[in-house]
Structures are given as structure tokens and as C-alpha cells.
Protein backbone atom coordinates (compact mmCIF):
# COMPACT_ATOMS: atom_id res chain seq x y z
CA UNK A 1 126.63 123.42 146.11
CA UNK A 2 128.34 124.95 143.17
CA UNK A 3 129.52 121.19 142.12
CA UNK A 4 125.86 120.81 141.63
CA UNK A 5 124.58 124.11 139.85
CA UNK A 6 124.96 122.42 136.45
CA UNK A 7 122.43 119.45 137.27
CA UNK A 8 120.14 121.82 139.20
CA UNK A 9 119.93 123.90 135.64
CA UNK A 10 119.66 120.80 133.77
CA UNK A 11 116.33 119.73 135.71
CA UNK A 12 115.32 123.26 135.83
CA UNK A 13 115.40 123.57 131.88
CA UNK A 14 114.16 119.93 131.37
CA UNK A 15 111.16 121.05 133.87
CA UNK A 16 110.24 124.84 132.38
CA UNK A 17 110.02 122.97 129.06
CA UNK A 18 107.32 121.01 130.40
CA UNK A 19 105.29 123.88 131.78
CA UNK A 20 106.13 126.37 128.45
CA UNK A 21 105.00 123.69 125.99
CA UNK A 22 101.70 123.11 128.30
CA UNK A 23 100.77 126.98 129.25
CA UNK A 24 102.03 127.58 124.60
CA UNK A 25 99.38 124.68 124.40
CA UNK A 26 96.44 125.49 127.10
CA UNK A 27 96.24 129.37 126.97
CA UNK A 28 97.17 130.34 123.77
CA UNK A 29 96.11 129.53 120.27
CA UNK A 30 99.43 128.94 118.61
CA UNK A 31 99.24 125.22 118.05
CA UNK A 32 95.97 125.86 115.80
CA UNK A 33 97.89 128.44 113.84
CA UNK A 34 101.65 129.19 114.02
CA UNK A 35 102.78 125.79 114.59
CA UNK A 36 100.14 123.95 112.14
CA UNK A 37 101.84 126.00 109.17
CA UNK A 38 105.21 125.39 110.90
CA UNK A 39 104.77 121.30 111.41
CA UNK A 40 103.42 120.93 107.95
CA UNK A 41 106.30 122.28 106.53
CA UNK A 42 108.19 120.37 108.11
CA UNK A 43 105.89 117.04 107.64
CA UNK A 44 106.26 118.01 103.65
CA UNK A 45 110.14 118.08 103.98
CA UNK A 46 110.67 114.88 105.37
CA UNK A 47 108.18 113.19 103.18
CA UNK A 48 110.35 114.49 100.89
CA UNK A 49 113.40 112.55 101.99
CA UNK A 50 111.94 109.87 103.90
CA UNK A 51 109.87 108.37 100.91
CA UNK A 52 112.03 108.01 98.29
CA UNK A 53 113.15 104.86 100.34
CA UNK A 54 111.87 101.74 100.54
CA UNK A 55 112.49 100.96 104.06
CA UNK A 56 111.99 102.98 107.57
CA UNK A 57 114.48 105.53 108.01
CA UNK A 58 112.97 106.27 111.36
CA UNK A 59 113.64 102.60 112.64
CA UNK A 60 116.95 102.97 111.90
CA UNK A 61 116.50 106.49 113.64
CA UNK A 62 115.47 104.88 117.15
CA UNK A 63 117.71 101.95 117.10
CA UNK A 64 120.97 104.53 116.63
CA UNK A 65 119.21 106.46 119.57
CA UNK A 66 118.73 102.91 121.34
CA UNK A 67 121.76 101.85 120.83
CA UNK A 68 123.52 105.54 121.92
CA UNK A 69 120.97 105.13 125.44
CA UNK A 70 122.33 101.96 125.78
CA UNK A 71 125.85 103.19 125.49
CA UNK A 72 125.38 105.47 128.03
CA UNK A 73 123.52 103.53 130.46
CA UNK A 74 126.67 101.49 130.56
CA UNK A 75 128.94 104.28 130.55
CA UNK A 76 127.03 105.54 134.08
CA UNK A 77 127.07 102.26 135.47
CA UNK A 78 130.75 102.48 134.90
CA UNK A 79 131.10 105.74 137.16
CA UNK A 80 128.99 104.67 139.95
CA UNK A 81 130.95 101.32 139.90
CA UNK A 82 134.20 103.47 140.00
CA UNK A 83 133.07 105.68 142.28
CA UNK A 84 133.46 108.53 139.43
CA UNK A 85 130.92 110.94 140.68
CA UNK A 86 132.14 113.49 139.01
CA UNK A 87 131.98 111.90 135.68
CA UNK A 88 127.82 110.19 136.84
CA UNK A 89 126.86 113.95 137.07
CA UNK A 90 128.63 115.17 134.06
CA UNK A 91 126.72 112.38 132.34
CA UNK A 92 123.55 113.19 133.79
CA UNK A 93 123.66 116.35 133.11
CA UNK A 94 124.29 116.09 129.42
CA UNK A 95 121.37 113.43 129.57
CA UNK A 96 118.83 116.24 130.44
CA UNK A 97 119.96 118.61 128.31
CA UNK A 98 119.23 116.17 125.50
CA UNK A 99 115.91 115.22 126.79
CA UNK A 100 115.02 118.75 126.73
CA UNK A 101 116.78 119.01 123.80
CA UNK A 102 114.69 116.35 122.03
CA UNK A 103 111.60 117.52 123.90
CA UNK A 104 111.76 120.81 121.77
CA UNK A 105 112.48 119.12 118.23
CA UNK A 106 109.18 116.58 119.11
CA UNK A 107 106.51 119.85 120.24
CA UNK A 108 108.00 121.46 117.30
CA UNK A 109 107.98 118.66 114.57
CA UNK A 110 104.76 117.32 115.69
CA UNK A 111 103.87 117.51 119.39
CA UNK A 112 101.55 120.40 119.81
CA UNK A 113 99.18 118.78 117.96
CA UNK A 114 97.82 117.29 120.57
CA UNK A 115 96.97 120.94 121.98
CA UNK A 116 95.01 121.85 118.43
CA UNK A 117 90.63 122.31 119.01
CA UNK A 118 89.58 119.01 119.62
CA UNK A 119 86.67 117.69 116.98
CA UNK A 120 84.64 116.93 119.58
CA UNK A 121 83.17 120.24 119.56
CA UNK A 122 82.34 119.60 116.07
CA UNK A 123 80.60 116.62 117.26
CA UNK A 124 79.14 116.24 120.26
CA UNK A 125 77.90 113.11 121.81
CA UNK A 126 76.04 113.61 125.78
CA UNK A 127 74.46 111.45 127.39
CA UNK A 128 74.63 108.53 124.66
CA UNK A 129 71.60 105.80 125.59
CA UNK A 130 72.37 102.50 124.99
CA UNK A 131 69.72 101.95 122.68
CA UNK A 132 71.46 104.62 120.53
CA UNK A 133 74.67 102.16 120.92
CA UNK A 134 72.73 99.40 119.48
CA UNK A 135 71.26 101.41 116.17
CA UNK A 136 74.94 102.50 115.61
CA UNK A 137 75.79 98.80 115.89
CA UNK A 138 73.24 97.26 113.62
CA UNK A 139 74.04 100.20 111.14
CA UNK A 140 77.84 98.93 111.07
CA UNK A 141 77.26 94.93 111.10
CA UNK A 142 75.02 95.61 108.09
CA UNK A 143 77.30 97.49 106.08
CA UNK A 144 80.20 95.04 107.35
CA UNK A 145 78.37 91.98 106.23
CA UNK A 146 77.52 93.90 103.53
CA UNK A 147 81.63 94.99 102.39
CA UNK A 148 82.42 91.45 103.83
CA UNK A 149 80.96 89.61 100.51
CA UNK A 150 83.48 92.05 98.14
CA UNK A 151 86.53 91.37 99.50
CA UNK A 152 88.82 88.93 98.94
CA UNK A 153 90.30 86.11 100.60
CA UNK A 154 93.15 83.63 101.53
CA UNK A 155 93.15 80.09 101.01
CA UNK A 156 91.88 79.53 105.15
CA UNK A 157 88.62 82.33 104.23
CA UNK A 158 90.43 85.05 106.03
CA UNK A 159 90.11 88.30 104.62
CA UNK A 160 93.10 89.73 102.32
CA UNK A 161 94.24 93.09 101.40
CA UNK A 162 93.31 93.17 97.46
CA UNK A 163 95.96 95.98 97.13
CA UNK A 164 99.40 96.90 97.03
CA UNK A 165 100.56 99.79 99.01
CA UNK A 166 100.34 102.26 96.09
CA UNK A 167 97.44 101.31 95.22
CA UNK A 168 96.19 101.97 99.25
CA UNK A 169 97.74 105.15 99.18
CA UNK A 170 95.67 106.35 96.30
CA UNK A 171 92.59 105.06 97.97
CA UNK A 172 93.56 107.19 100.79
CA UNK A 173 93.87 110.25 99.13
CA UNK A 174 90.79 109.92 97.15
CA UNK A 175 88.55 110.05 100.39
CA UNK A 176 90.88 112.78 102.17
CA UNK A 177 89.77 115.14 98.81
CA UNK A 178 86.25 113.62 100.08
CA UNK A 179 86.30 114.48 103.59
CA UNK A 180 87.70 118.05 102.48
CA UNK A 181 84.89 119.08 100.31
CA UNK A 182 82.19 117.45 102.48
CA UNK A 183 83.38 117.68 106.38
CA UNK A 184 85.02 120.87 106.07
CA UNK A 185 85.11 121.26 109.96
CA UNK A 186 87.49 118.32 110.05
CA UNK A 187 90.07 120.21 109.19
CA UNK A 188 91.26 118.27 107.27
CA UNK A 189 94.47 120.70 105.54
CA UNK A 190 97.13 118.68 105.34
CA UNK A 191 97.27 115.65 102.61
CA UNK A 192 100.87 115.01 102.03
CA UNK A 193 100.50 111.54 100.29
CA UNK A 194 100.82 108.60 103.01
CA UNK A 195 104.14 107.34 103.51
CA UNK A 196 103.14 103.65 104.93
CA UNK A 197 105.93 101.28 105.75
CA UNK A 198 106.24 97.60 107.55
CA UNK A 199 107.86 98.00 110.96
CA UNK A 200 111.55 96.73 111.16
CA UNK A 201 110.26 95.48 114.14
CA UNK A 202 107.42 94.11 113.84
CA UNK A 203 107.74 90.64 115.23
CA UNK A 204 108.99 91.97 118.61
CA UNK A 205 106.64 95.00 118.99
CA UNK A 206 103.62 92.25 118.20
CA UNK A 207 104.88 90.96 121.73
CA UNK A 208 104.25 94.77 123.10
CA UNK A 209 100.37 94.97 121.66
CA UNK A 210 102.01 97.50 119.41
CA UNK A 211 99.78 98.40 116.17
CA UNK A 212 101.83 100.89 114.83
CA UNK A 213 103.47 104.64 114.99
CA UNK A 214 104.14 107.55 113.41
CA UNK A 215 107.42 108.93 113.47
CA UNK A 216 107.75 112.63 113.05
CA UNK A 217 111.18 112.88 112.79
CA UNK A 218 110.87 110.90 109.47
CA UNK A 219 107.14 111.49 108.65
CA UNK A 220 106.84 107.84 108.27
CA UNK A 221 103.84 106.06 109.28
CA UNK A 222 104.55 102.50 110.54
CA UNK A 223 102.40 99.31 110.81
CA UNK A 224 103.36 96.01 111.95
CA UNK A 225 102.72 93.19 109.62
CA UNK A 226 102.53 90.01 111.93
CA UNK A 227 98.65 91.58 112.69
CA UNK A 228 95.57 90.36 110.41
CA UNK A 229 94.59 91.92 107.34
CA UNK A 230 91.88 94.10 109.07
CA UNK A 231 93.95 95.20 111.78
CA UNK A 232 96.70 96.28 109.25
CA UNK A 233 94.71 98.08 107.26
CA UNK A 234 93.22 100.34 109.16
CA UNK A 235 95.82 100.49 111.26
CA UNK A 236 97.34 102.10 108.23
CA UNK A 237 94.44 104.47 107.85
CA UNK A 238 95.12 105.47 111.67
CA UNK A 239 98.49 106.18 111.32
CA UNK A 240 98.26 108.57 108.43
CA UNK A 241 95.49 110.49 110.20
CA UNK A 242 98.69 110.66 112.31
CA UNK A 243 100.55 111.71 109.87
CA UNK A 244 98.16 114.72 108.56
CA UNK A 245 98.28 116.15 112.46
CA UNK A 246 95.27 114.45 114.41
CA UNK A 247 97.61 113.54 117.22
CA UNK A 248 95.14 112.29 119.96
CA UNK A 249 94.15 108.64 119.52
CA UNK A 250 90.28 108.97 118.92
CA UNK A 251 90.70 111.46 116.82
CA UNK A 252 93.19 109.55 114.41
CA UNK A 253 90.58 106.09 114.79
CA UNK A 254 88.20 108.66 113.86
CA UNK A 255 89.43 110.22 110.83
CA UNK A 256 90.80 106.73 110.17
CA UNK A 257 87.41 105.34 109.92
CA UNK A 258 86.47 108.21 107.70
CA UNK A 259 89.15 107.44 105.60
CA UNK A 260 87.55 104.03 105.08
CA UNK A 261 84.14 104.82 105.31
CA UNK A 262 84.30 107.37 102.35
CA UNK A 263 86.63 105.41 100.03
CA UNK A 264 84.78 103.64 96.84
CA UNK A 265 87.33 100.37 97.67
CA UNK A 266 85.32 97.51 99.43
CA UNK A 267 88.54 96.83 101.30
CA UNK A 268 88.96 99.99 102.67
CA UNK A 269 85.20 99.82 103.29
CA UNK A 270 85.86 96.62 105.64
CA UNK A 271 88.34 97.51 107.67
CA UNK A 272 86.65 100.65 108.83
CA UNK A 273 82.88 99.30 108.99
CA UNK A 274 84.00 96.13 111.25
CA UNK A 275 86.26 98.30 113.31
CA UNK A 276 83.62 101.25 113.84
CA UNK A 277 81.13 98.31 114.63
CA UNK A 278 83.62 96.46 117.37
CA UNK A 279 84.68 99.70 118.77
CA UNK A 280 80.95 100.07 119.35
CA UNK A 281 80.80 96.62 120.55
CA UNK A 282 83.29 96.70 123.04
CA UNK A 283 81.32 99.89 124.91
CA UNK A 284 78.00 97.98 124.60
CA UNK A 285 79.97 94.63 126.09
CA UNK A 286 80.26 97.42 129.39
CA UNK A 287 76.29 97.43 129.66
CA UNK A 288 74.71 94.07 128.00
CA UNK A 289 77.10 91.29 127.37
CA UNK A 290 74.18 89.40 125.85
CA UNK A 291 73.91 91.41 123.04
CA UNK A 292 77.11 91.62 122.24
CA UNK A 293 77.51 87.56 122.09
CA UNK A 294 74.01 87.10 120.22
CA UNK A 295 75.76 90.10 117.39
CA UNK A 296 79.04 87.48 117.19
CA UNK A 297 76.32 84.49 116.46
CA UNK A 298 75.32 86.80 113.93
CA UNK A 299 78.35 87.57 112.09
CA UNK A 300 78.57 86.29 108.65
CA UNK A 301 80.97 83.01 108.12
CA UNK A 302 83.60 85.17 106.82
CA UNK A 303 83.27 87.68 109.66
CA UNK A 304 83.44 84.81 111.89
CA UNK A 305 86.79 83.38 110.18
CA UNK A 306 88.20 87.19 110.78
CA UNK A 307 87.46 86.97 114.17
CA UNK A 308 88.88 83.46 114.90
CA UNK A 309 91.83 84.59 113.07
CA UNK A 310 92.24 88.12 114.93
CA UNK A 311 91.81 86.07 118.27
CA UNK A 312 94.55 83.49 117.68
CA UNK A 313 97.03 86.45 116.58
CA UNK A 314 96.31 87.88 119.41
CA UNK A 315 97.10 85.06 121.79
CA UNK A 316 100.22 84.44 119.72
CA UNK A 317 101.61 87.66 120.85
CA UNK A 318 99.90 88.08 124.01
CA UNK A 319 102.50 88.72 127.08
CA UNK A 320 103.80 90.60 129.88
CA UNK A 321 105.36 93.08 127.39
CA UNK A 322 102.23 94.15 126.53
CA UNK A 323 101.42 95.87 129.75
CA UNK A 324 104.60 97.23 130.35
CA UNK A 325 104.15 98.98 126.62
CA UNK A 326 100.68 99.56 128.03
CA UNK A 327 101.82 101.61 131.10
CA UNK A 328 104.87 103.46 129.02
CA UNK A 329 101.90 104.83 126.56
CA UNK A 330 99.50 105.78 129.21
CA UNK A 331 101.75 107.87 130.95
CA UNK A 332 103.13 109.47 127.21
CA UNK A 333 99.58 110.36 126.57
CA UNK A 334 98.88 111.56 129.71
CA UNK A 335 101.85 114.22 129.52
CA UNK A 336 100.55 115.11 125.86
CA UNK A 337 97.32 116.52 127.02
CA UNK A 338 95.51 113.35 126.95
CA UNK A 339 93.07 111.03 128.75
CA UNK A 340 95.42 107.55 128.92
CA UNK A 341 94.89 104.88 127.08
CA UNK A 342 91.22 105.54 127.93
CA UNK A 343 91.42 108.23 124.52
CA UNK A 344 91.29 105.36 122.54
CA UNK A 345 88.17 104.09 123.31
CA UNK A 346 86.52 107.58 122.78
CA UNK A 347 86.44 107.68 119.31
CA UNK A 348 82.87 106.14 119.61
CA UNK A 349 81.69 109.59 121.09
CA UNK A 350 83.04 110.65 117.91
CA UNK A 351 81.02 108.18 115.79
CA UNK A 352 77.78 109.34 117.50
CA UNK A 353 78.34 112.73 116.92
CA UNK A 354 79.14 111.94 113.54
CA UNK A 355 75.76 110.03 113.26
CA UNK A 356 73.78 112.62 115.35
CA UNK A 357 74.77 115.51 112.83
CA UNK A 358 75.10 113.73 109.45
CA UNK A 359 72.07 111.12 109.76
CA UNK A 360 69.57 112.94 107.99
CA UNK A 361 72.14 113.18 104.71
């Protein structure tokens, strides 16, 4: 029993973490104040670092801590094939201590964010009608068609980012000095300029259904860039709405989209029309598949050619690694206060409500 006192406290601190961070984040208001000021702070001191160089330092940061799991993995393996259970628990133990460890630096860095006031009380959307779904729709096509005829393209009619990344980043901060002065209750405080960079591994993490991260240890934002233009860009516009603290998914698709929405660059204007329109799309495709196949007729020729395109990326990289990404981020969100995967998808109840209470402007 006293051989096994050390792993019992290693679980035991590993599992009080757990239930501090959530009671800190549930019953207290110290993720919308203390730690906002705190993980800001830190945000602006990695930027700091992290973006005077070219490449991701926080790749490099998770392969070192692959390669160190991998290390160890081998090194316990070793023990139990020995017979060494001395030197298994030892391991073990040292194993938890660094989860918990690790657990700590993530809440503290970035994690309670996803414990801040939600913005759906800012904008409520009950009992959404499907006719409502529709208007939002048309509204979206139109100015998708609409943004479609500005942009450029590549030599198959696909569309093509018209910008280099420093030229995106000041695009992006342009609308976030927007959104501040006319969406106040976004909250919208921190603007540390984005700090976008390619994925070192983006051609395996394709293979996953990965879009991209945000790294907090770094404060890099990462994309991969085997996806299509569209997807790229706003998955860049996602993952600095990452960056700036909106931790749960439909809240970073949300102020994404805004991102998009109020920038004066047609690309920008695009990527988040035609993704506010298909995320609208996919919930109608629940209730009246018709309608949804009759709005793809509809699409202009170079909205269909961005389709086509997105759908034969897609089956490129489509496989079983995929779901087992799938299940791994479920269950992450799910410990950070979130609904699943099924978070995602409610960033439309965020688009109503942004309709409901701005239509009239």
C-alpha cells in the first residue's frame, strides 16, 4: 500500500485539477476577468517571440513533445517486458504529474476561455423556423454570387487568394477595429495582430479532416494548405478568433465570419458569405433536401467550380483517420465545457441572432 501512495497522489492531483479548473470555470467569474487580463498577457508575449519567425515554433513544440511521448511509451513497454514494476510505476507516476502539470500551463495560457459568457446571450436565436433558414440563405447566396464576380482566379476557374499573408493580416485587423466600434458586446478586447502560419504538417493532418489550430503555447494560429482557397481562408479568420480568446468553436466560426463579413476585401468577403451560406445549408439539408439541391443548381459557374474543387479535396484526403481525429476532438471539447463536435454546427444560432438584432441597420 505504501509502494503505491505516490501513484494514488498522482491520480488524485491529475483528478482535483479537473474539478478546480471546472468549479474556477462554472461558479465563479474569474475566467471573464482575472484570467482574460492574465491570458492576454501572455498571448502578447509569445506573439512577441513566436512571430518574428517565419515558420511554426509550436510544430516543432508538439513534435519534441511527440517524440519525448514516444520515448516513453517505449521506455514502459521496456519495464513491463522486464518485469520492472517498480520502474512502470515510477514512470507512470511522473507521467501524471506532467499531465497535470501541462493541464495547468493550458487553463492558464488559454484554456478558461472556454468558461468566459458565451455570446449567445448577446444573441439569441429560439425556436428558428425554417422559413427563417431559407431568408438567411438567399441573403448569403446573393451576396456570395455577388463577392464571387470580384475575386480572382486560377487557371481551372477556382477561386484564389488575391493576397499575401501580410496583406490578410491587415485586412483582419481593419474589421476587428470594425467589430469594436460597432458590436461592442462582442467583446472583442484583444487584437494582437494575427500570427497565421502553414502547418508543418499539413499533408498528413489533411488525412485527419484537420482545418487548423491554434497553439497557445506559441500564440500561433495554424492552417493547413493542401485545403481550397475558401477553406483556407477563413479557416484563417477562425483561427485568429482563436487566437483573440473565443475558444468554443461557434463562437470562433462566428467572429470568423464577422471578420469577413465586415472587411472592404472581396476575398475576405467570399470566404465568409459562402461559408455563412453552407453552414446554413447544411442545417436546412436536415429539413428539405430539395431546397438545398435546387440552391447548388443555382450557384453561379464559379461557385460551382469551388464546389467541385472543395469536393474532390475532400475525397483526396478522406479516411479512417478522420474519425479517429473526429472522436479525439469530441471528447477534448467535451472536457472544455463544450457540446462535441456538435458546437460547430451552432454558429448558425449565432448568425440568426446576429440577423434578428442587427436586420433593421
Amino acid at each position: 500500500k505504501v509502494k503505491c501512495l505516490d501513484l494514488i497522489l498522482a491520480f488524485s492531483g491529475l483528478f482535483l485539477s479537473f474539478i478546480i479548473v471546472r468549479f474556477i470555470g462554472i461558479h465563479t467569474s474569474i475566467p471573464d476577468s482575472f484570467f482574460t487580463h492574465i491570458q492576454s498577457f501572455i498571448s502578447r508575449t509569445l506573439y512577441s517571440i513566436s512571430s518574428f519567425i517565419s515558420f511554426s515554433l509550436g510544430d516543432l513544440f508538439y513534435l519534441v513533445l511527440g517524440g519525448l511521448g514516444f520515448f516513453i511509451t517505449l521506455k514502459l513497454l521496456e519495464a513491463v517486458w522486464k518485469k520492472n514494476y517498480k520502474l512502470f510505476r515510477k514512470k507512470i507516476v511522473q507521467i501524471l504529474w506532467f499531465l497535470t502539470f501541462f493541464y495547468w500551463v493550458f487553463q492558464i495560457f488559454w484554456g478558461f476561455n472556454y468558461y468566459k459568457n458565451p455570446l449567445n446571450k448577446e444573441f439569441t436565436a429560439e425556436e428558428i423556423s425554417l422559413d427563417e433558414l431559407k431568408s438567411m440563405a438567399e441573403f448569403y447566396f446573393n451576396r456570395s454570387v455577388y463577392y464571387r464576380e470580384k475575386v480572382n482566379e486560377d487557371e481551372f476557374g477556382v477561386f484564389k487568394i488575391n493576397l499575401t499573408q501580410n496583406e490578410i493580416n491587415t485586412e483582419i485587423i481593419k474589421s476587428a477595429q470594425k467589430i469594436k466600434t460597432k458590436y461592442p458586446e462582442i467583446r472583442l478586447t484583444d487584437s494582437t495582430p494575427p500570427n497565421l502560419k502553414s502547418s508543418l504538417f499539413s499533408v498528413p493532418f489533411s488525412y485527419l479532416g484537420i482545418g487548423g489550430y491554434y497553439i497557445p503555447f506559441t500564440a500561433e494560429s495554424q492552417y493547413i494548405n493542401t485545403l481550397p482557397d475558401t477553406k483556407i481562408l477563413f479557416t484563417q479568420l477562425h483561427e485568429t478568433a482563436h487566437q483573440w480568446g473565443f475558444a468554443p468553436e461557434n463562437e470562433a466560426n462566428f467572429v470568423g465570419f464577422l471578420l469577413g463579413y465586415e472587411s472592404s476585401n472581396p476575398d475576405l468577403n467570399y470566404a465568409s458569405n459562402y461559408r455563412a451560406m453552407r453552414s446554413i445549408l447544411n442545417r436546412i439539408l436536415l429539413y428539405d433536401p430539395v431546397y438545398v439541391q435546387i440552391m447548388f443548381i443555382r450557384y453561379s459557374d464559379g461557385m460551382k467550380r469551388d464546389r467541385k474543387h472543395e469536393r474532390f479535396i475532400n475525397e483526396k484526403y478522406t479516411g479512417s483517420g478522420e474519425e479517429a481525429f473526429s472522436a479525439m476532438n469530441e471528447a477534448f471539447l467535451r472536457m472544455n465545457n463544450q457540446e462535441g463536435l456538435e458546437s460547430y454546427g451552432h454558429f448558425v444560432e449565432l448568425l440568426i441572432g446576429f440577423n434578428r438584432k442587427y436586420a433593421s441597420e
